[in-house]
Protein backbone atom coordinates (compact mmCIF):
# COMPACT_ATOMS: atom_id res chain seq x y z
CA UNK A 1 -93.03 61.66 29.99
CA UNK A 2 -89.76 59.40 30.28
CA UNK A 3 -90.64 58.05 26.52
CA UNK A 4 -91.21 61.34 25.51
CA UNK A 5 -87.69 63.10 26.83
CA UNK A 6 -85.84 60.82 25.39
CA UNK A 7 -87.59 60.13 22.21
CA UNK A 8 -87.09 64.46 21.75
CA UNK A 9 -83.47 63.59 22.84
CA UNK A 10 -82.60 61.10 20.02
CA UNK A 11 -84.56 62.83 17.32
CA UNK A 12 -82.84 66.19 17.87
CA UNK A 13 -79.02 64.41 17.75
CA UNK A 14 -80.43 62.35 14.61
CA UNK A 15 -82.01 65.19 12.15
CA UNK A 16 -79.81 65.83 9.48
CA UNK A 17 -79.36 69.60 7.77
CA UNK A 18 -81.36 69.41 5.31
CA UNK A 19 -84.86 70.93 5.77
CA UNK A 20 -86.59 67.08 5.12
CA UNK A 21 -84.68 64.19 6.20
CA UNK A 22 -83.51 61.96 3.83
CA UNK A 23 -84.58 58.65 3.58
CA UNK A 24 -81.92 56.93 5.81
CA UNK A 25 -82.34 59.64 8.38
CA UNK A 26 -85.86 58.51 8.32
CA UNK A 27 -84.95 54.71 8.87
CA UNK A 28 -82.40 55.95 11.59
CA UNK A 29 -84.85 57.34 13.65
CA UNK A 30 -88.18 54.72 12.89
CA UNK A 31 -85.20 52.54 14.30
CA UNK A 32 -84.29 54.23 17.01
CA UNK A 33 -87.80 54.96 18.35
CA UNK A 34 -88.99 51.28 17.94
CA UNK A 35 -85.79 50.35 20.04
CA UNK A 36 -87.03 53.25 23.10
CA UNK A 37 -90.79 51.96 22.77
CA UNK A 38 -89.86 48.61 23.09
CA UNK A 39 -87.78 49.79 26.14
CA UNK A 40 -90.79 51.23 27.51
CA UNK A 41 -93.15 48.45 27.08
CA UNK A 42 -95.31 50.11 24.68
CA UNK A 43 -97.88 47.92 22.94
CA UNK A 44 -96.62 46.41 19.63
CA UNK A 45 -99.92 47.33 17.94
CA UNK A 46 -99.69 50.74 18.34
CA UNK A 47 -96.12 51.56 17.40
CA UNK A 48 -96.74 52.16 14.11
CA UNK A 49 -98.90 55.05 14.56
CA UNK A 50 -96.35 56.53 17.62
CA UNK A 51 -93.20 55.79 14.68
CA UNK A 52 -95.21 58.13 11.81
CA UNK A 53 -96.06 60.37 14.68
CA UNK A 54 -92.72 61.05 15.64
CA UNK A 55 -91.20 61.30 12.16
CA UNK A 56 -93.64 64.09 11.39
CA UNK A 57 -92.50 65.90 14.25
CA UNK A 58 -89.28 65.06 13.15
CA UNK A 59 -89.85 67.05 9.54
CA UNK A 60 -91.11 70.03 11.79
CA UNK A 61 -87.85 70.15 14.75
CA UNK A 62 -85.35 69.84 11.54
CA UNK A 63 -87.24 72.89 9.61
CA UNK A 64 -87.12 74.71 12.58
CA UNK A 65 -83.36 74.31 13.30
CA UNK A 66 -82.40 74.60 9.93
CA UNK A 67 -84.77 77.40 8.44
């Protein structure tokens, strides 16, 4: 729940006005959310899947502040 607050947190303060991010949004936040999973201790060998996961989600908060 911890990861998950302030994963929301960072991803809200990072989407950029556009309905899709850009590209360096994107990188931003795959960034960001490695740096708060590795803070967490979450397993290296599932990150990958958590970073695409969140990105998505990303895609759908930004359309939904912006639309």
């Amino acid at each position: 729940m911890v990861i998950a607050t302030e994963l929301i947190t960072q991803v809200r303060k990072n989407v950029s006005m556009r309905r899709t991010l850009r590209e360096s949004a994107r990188a931003r936040i795959r960034v960001i959310v490695k740096r708060i999973l590795n803070k967490y201790g979450y397993p290296p060998d599932l990150q990958e899947s958590a970073v695409k996961q969140v990105l998505m989600q990303a895609e759908l908060i930004c359309g939904e502040i912006y639309s």
